[in-house]
Protein backbone atom coordinates (compact mmCIF):
# COMPACT_ATOMS: atom_id res chain seq x y z
CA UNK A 1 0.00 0.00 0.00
CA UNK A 2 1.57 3.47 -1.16
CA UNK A 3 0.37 6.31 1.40
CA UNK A 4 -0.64 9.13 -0.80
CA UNK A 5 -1.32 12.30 0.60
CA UNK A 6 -1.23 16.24 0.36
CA UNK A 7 -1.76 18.62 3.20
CA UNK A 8 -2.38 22.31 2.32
CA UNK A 9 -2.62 25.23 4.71
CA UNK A 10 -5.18 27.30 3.06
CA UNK A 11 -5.31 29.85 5.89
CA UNK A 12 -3.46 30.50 9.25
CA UNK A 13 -5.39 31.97 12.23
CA UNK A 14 -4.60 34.91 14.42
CA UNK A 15 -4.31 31.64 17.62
CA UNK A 16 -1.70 29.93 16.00
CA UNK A 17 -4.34 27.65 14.65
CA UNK A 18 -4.46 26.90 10.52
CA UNK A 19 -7.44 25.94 8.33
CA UNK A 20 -5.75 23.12 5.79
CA UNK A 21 -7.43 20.98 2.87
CA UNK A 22 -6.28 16.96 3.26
CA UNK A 23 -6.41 15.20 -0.23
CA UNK A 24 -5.33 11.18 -0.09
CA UNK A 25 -6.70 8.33 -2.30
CA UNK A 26 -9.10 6.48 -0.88
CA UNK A 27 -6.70 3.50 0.22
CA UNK A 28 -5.33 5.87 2.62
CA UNK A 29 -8.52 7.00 3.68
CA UNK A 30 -10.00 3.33 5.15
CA UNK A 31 -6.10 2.58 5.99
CA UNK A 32 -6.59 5.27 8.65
CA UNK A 33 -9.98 5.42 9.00
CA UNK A 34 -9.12 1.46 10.58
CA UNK A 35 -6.29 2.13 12.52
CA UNK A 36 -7.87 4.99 13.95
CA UNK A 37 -11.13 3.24 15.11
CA UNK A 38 -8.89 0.02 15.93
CA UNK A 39 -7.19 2.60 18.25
CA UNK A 40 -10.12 3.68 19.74
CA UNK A 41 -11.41 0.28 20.54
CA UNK A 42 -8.29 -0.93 21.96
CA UNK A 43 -7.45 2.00 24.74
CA UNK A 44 -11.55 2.00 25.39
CA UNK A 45 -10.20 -1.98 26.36
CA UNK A 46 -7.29 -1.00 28.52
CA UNK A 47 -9.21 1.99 30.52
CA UNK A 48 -12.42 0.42 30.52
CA UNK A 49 -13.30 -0.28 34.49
CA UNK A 50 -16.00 -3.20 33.69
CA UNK A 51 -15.20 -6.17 34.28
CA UNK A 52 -16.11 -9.63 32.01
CA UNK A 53 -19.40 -11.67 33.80
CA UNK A 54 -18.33 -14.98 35.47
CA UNK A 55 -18.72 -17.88 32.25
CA UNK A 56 -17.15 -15.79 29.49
CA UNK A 57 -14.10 -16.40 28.08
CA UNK A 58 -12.34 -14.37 26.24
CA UNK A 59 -10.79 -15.33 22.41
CA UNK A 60 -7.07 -14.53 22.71
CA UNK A 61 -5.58 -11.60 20.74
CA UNK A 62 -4.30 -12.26 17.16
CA UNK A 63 -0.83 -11.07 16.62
CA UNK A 64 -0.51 -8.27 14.37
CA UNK A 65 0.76 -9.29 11.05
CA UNK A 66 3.97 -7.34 9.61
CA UNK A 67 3.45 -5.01 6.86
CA UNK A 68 5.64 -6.14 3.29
């Protein structure tokens, strides 16, 4: 998968703050669209104070493939 993208600051703002276009393909787009809501899901996981009822197990976590 090639990343494509192109950031453009169309306009910066008397706070230091910037209004920018983002262009990418749409490969990109779901690429981080997933790791973005995979990231979500995971630190919701590790903060989350419930705890799993009594009878439920658990499938163990896959291990993350490596990228070519």
């Amino acid at each position: 998968m090639a990343i494509q993208m192109t950031v453009k600051m169309l306009k910066e703002l008397p706070d230091g703050s910037a209004i920018v276009t983002i262009d990418m393909n749409e490969e990109t787009k779901e690429y981080l669209i997933g790791e973005g809501f995979l990231a979500t899901i995971k630190r919701a996981l590790d903060t989350s104070e419930s705890k799993v009822p009594d009878g439920i197990e658990l499938a163990p976590a896959k291990k993350k493939r490596k990228s070519k």
